[in-house]
C-alpha atoms as a PDB file:
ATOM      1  CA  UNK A   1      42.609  14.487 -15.812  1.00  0.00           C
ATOM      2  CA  UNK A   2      42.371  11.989 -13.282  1.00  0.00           C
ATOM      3  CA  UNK A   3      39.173  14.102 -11.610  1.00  0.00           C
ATOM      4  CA  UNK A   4      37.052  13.225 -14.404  1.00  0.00           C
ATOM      5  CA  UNK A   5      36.942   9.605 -14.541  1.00  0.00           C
ATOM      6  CA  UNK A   6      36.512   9.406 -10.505  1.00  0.00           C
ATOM      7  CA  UNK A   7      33.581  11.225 -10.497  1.00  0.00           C
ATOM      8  CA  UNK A   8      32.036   9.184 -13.330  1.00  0.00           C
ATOM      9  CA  UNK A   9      32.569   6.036 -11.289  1.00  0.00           C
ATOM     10  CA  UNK A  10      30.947   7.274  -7.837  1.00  0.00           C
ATOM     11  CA  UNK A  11      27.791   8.261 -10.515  1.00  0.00           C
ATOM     12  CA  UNK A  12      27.611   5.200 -11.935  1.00  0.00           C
ATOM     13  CA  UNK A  13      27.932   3.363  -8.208  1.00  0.00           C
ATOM     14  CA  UNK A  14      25.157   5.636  -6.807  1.00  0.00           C
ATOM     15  CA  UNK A  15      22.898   5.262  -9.838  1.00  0.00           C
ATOM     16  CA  UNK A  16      23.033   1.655  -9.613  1.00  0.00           C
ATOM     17  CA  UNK A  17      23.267   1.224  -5.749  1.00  0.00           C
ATOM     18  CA  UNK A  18      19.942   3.170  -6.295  1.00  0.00           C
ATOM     19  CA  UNK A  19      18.572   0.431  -9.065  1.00  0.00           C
ATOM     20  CA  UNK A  20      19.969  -2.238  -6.346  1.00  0.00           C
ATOM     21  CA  UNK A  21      18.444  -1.184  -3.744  1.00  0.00           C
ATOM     22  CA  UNK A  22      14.705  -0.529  -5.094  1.00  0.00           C
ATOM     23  CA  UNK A  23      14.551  -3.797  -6.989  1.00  0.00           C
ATOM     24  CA  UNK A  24      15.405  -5.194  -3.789  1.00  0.00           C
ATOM     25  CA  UNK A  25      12.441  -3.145  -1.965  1.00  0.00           C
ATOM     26  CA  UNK A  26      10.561  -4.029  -5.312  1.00  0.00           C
ATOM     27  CA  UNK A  27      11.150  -7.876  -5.315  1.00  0.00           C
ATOM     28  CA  UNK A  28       9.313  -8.054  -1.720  1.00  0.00           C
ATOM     29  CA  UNK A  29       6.629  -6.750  -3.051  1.00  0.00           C
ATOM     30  CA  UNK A  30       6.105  -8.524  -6.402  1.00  0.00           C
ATOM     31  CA  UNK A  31       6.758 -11.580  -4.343  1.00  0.00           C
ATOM     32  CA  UNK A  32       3.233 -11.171  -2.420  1.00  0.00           C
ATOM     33  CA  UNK A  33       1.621  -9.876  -5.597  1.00  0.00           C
ATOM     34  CA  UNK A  34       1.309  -5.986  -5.155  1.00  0.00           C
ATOM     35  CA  UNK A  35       0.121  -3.697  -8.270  1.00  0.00           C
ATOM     36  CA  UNK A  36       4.057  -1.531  -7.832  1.00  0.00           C
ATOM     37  CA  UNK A  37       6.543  -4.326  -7.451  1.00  0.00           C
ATOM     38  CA  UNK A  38       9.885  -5.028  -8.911  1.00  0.00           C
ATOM     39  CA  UNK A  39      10.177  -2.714 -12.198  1.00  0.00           C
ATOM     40  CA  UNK A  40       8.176   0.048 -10.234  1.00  0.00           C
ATOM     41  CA  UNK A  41      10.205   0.477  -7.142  1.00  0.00           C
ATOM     42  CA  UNK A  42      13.228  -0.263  -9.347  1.00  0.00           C
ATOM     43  CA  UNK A  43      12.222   2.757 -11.645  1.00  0.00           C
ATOM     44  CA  UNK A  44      11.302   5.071  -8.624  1.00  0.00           C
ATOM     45  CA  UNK A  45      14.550   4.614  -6.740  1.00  0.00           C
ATOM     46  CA  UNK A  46      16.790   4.762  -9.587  1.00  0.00           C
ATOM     47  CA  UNK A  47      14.521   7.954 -10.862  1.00  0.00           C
ATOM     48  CA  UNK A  48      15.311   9.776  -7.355  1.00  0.00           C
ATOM     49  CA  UNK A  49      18.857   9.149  -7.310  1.00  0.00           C
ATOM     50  CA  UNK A  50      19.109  10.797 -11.303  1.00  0.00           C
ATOM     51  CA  UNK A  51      17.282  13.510 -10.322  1.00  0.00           C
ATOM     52  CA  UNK A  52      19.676  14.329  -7.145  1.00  0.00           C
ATOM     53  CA  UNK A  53      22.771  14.093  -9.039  1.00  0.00           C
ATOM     54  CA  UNK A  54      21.264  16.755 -10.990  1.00  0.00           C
ATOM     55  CA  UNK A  55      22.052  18.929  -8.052  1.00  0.00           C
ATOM     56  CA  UNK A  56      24.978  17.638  -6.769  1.00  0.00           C
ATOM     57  CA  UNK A  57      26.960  17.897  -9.848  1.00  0.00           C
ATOM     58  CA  UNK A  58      25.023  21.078 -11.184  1.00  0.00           C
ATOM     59  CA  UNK A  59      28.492  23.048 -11.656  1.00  0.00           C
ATOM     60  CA  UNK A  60      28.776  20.234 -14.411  1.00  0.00           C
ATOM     61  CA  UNK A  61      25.964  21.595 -16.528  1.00  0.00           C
ATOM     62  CA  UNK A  62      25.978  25.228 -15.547  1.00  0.00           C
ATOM     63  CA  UNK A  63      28.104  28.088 -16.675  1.00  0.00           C
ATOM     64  CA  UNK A  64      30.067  29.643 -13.897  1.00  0.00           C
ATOM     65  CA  UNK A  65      28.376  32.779 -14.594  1.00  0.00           C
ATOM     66  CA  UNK A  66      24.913  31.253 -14.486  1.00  0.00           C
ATOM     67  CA  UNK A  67      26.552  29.892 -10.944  1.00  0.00           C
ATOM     68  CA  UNK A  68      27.089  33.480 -10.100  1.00  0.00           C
ATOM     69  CA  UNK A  69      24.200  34.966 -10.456  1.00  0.00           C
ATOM     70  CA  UNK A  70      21.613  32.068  -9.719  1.00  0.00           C
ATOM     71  CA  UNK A  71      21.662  30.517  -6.256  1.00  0.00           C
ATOM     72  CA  UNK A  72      20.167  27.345  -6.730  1.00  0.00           C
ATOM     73  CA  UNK A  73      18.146  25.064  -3.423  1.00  0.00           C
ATOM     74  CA  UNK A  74      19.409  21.194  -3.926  1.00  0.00           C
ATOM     75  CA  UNK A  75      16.371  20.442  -1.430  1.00  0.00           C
ATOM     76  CA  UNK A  76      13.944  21.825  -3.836  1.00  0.00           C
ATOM     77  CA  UNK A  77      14.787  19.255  -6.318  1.00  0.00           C
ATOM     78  CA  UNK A  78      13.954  16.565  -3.470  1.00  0.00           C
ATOM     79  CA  UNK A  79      10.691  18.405  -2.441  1.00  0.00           C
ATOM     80  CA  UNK A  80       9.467  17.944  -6.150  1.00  0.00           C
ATOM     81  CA  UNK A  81      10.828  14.043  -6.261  1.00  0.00           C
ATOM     82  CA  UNK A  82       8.398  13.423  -3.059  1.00  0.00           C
ATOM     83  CA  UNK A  83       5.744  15.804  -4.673  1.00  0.00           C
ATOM     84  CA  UNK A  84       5.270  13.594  -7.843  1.00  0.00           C
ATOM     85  CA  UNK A  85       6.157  10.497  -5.903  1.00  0.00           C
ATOM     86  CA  UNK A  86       2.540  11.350  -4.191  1.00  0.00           C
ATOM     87  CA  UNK A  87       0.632  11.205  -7.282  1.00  0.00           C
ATOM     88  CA  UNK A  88       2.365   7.280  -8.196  1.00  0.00           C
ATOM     89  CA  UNK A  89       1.416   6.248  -4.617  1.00  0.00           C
ATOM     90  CA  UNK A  90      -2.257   7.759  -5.128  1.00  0.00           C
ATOM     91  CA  UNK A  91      -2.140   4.769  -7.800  1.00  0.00           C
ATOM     92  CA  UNK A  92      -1.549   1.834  -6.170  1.00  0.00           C
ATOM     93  CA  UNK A  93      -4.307   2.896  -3.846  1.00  0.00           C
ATOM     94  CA  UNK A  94      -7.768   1.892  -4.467  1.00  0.00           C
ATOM     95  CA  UNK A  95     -11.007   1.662  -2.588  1.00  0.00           C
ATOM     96  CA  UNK A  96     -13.445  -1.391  -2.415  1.00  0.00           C
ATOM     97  CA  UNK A  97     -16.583  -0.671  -0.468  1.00  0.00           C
ATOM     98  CA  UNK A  98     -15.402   0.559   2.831  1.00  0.00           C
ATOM     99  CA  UNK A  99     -11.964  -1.441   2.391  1.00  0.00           C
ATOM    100  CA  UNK A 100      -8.792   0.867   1.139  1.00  0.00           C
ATOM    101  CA  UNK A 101      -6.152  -1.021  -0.102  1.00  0.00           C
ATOM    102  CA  UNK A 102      -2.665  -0.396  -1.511  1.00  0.00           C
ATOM    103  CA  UNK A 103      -1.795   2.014   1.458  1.00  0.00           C
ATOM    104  CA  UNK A 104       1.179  -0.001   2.321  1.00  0.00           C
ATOM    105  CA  UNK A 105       2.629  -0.342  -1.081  1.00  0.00           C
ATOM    106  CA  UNK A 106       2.028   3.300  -1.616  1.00  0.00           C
ATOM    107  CA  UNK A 107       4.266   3.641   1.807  1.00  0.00           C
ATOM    108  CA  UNK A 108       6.536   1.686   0.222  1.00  0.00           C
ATOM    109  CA  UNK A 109       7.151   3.801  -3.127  1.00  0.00           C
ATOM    110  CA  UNK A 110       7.648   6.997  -1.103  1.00  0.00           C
ATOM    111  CA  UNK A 111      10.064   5.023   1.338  1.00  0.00           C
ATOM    112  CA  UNK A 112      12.112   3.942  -2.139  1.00  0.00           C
ATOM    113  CA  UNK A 113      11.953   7.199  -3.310  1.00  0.00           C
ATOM    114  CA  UNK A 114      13.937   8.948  -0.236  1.00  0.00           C
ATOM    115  CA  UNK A 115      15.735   6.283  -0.334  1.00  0.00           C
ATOM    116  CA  UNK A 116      17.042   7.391  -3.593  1.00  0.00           C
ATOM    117  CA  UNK A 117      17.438  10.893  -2.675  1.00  0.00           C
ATOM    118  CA  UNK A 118      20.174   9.687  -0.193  1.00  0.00           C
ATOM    119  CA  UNK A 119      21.931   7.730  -2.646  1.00  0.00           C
ATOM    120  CA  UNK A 120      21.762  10.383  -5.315  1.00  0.00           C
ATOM    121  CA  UNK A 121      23.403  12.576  -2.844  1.00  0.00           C
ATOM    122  CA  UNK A 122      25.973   9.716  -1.781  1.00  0.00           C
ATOM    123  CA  UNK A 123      24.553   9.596   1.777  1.00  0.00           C
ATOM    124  CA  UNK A 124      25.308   5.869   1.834  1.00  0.00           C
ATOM    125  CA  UNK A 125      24.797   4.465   5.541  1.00  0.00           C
ATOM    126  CA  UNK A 126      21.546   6.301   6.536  1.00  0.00           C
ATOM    127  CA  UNK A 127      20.303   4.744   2.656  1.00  0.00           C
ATOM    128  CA  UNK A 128      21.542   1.088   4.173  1.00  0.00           C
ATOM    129  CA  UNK A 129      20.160   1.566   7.249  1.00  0.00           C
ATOM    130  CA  UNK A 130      16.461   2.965   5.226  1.00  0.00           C
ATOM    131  CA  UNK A 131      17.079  -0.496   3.178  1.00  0.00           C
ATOM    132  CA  UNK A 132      17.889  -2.557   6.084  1.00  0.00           C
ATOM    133  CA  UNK A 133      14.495  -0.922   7.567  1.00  0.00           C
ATOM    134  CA  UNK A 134      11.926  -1.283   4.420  1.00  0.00           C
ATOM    135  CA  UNK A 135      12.662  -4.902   4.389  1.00  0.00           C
ATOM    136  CA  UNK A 136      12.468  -5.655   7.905  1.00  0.00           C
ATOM    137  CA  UNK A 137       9.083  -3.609   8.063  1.00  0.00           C
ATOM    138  CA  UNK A 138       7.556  -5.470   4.924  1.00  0.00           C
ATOM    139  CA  UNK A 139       8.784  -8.836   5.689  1.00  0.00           C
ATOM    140  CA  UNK A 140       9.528  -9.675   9.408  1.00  0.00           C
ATOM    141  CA  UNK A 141       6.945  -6.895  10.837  1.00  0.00           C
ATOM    142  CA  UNK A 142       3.871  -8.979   8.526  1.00  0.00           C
ATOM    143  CA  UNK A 143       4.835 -12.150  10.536  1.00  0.00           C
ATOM    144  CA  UNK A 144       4.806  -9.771  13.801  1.00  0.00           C
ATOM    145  CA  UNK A 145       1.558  -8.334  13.030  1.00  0.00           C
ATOM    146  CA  UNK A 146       0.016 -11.623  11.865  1.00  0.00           C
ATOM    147  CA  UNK A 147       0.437 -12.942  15.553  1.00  0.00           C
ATOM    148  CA  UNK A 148      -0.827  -9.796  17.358  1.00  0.00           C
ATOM    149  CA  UNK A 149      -4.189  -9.542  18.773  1.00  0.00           C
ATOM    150  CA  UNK A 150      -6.604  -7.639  16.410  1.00  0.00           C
ATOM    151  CA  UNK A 151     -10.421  -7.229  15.515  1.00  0.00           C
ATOM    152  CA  UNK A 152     -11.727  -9.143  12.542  1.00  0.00           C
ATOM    153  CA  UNK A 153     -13.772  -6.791  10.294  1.00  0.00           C
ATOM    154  CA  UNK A 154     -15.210  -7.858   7.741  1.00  0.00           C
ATOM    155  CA  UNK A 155     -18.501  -6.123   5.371  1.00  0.00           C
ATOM    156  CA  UNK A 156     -21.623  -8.590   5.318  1.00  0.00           C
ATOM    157  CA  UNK A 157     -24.202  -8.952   2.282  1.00  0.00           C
ATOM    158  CA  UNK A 158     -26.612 -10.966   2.192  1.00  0.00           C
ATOM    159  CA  UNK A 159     -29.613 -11.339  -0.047  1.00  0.00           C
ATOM    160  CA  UNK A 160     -32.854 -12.816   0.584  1.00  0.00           C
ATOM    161  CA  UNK A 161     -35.787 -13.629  -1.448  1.00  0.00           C
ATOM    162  CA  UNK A 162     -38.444 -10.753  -1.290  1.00  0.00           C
ATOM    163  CA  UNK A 163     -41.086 -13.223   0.113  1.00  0.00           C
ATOM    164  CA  UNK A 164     -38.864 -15.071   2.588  1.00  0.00           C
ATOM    165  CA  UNK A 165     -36.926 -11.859   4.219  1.00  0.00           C
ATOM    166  CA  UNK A 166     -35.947 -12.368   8.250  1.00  0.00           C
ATOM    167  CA  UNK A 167     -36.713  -9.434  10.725  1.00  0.00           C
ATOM    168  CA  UNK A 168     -33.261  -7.158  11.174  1.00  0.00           C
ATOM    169  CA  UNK A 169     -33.335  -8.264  14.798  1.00  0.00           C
ATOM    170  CA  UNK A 170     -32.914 -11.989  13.946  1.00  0.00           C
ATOM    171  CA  UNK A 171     -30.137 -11.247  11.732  1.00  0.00           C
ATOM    172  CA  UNK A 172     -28.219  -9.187  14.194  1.00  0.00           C
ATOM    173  CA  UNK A 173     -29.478 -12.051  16.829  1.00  0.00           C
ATOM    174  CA  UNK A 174     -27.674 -14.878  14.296  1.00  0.00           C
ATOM    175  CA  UNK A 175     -24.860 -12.641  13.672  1.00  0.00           C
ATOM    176  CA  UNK A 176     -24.364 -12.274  17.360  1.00  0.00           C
ATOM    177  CA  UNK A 177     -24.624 -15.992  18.035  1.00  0.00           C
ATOM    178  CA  UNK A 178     -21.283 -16.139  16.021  1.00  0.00           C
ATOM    179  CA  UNK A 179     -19.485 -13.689  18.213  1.00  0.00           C
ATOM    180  CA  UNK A 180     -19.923 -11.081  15.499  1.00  0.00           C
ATOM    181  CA  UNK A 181     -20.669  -7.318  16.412  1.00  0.00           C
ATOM    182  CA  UNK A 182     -22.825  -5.463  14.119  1.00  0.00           C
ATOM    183  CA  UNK A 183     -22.343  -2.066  12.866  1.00  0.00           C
ATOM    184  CA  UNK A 184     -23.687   0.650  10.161  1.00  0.00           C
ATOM    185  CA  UNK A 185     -26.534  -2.106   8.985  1.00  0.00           C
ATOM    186  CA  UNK A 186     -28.660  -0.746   6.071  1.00  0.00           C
ATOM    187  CA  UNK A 187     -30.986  -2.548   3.585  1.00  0.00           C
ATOM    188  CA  UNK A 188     -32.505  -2.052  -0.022  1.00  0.00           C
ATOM    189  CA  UNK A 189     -34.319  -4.042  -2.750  1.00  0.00           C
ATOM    190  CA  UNK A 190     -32.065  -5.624  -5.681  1.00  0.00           C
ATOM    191  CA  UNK A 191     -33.134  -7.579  -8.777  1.00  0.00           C
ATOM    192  CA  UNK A 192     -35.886  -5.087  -9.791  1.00  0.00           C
ATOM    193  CA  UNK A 193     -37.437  -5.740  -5.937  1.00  0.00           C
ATOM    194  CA  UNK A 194     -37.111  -9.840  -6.813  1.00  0.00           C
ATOM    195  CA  UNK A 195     -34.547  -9.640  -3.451  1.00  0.00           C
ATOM    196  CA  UNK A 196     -34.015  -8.360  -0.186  1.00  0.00           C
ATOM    197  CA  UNK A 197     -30.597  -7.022   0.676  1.00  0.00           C
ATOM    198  CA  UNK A 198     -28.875  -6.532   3.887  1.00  0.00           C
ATOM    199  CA  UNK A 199     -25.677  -5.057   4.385  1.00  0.00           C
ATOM    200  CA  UNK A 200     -23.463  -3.973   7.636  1.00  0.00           C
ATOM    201  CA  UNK A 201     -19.965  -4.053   8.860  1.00  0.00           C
ATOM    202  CA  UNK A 202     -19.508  -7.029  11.410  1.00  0.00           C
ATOM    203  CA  UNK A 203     -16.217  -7.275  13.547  1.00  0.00           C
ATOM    204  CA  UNK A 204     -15.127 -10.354  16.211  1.00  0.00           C
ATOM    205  CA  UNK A 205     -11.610 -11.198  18.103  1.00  0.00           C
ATOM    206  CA  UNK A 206     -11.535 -14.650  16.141  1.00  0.00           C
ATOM    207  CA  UNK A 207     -11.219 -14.464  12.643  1.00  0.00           C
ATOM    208  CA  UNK A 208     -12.584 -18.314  12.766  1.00  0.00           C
ATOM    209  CA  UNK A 209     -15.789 -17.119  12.913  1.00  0.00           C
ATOM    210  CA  UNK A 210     -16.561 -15.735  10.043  1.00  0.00           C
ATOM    211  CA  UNK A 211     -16.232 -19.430   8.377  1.00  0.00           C
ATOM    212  CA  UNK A 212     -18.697 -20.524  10.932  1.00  0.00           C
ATOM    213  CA  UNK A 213     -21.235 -18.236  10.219  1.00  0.00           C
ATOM    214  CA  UNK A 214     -20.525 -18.563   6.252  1.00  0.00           C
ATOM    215  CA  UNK A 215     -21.375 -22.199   6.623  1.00  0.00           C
ATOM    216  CA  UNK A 216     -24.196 -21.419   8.811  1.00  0.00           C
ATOM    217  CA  UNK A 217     -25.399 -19.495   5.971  1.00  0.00           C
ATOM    218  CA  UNK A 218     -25.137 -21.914   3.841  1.00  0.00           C
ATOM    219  CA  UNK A 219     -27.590 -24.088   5.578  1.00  0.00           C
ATOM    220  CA  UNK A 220     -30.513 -21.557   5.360  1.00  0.00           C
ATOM    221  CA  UNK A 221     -32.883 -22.501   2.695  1.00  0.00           C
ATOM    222  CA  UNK A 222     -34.086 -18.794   2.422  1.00  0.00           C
ATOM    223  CA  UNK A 223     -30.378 -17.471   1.763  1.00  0.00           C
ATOM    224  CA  UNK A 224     -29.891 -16.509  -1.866  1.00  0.00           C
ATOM    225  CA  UNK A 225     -26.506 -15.051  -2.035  1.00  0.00           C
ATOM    226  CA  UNK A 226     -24.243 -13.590   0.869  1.00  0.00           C
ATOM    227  CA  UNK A 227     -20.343 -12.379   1.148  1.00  0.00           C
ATOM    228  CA  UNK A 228     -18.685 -11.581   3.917  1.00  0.00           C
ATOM    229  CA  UNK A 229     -15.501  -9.849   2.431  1.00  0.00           C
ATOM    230  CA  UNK A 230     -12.721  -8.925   5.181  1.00  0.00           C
ATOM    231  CA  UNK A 231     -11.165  -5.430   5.444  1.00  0.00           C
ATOM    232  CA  UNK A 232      -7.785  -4.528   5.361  1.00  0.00           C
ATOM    233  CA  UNK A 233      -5.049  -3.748   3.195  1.00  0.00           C
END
């Protein structure tokens, strides 16, 4: 009789260990405004850890003949959990121009959801130890990354009047002056043929510049409209 209740308790610790521990994944990310924050990685951990006990407690639901004569695969319940955990990350990711964003919060839902399979299965310290690891990647590895050396990318428009349009190798020439590389450069007519467009990827060791050249920009008479819009996720 005793059996019973003891087995309710280590479900309801693991089901909301598993709620714990993705609104705790979740909160990180809410907290620097990504589309899947608390609620979602709350949902997708807790969601994991459901479907596990499924398997783990399966002699619960099934009859001991169906036990018998059906051999069931607990990791086959997992491989479907990170299977429609692929189609929520496809979500969260989205593509602007050349820029593809979301890929780390996307990381971050499939991350949740093993961590969730452990749980459900009541694999407790390698689930701590996944916790202990999502946080320290999302939190203290963006202050490590934001001091290491990197290229500044960044995709350049600008729009001249039709009548006023500089030659391609001044541009590149003014783009250069500002320590800016120039790659995959292509123009076209906008505004019914009223402007001249340029656009190319530009890239530089010192983020800096790019405000230097935008206020360079700005000082040109002949420059309608420009963005220079950086890349990243």
């Amino acid at each position: 009789m005793n059996a019973v209740p003891h087995e309710l308790l280590i479900m309801l610790a693991r089901i909301f260990g598993a709620l714990a521990i993705g609104a705790l994944i979740g909160a990180e990310r809410s907290f620097h405004g990504r589309p899947a924050g608390f609620r979602t990685h709350a949902l997708v951990c807790t969601a994991s850890s459901l479907l596990m006990l499924v398997t783990v407690y399966q002699s619960h639901w099934m009859t001991e003949l169906a036990m018998e004569a059906i051999r069931t695969d607990p990791t086959r319940m997992a491989q479907g959990i990170m299977t429609g955990i692929g189609f929520l990350g496809a979500g969260v990711i989205f593509k602007e121009g050349l820029t593809v964003r979301g890929l780390t919060t996307a990381a971050s839902i499939w991350m949740t959801a093993s961590i969730g399979i452990l749980v459900g299965i009541g694999f407790w310290f390698p689930a701590l130890i996944g916790t202990i690891a999502t946080l320290l990647i999302l939190s203290a590895f963006r202050l490590i990354e934001a001091r290491m050396p990197s290229e500044f990318s960044a995709h350049f428009h600008v729009r001249f009047r039709r009548d006023a349009v500089i030659e391609e190798d001044r541009l590149r020439s003014l783009v250069g002056e500002h320590g800016f590389t120039v790659a995959n450069m292509h123009s076209r007519l906008v505004e019914g043929g009223k402007l001249f467009e340029y656009r190319m990827v530009i890239r530089s060791r010192n983020r800096a510049e790019g405000q230097a050249l935008a206020r360079h920009l700005l000082a040109l008479p002949d420059v309608v409209e420009f963005r220079i819009s950086p890349t990243g996720d």
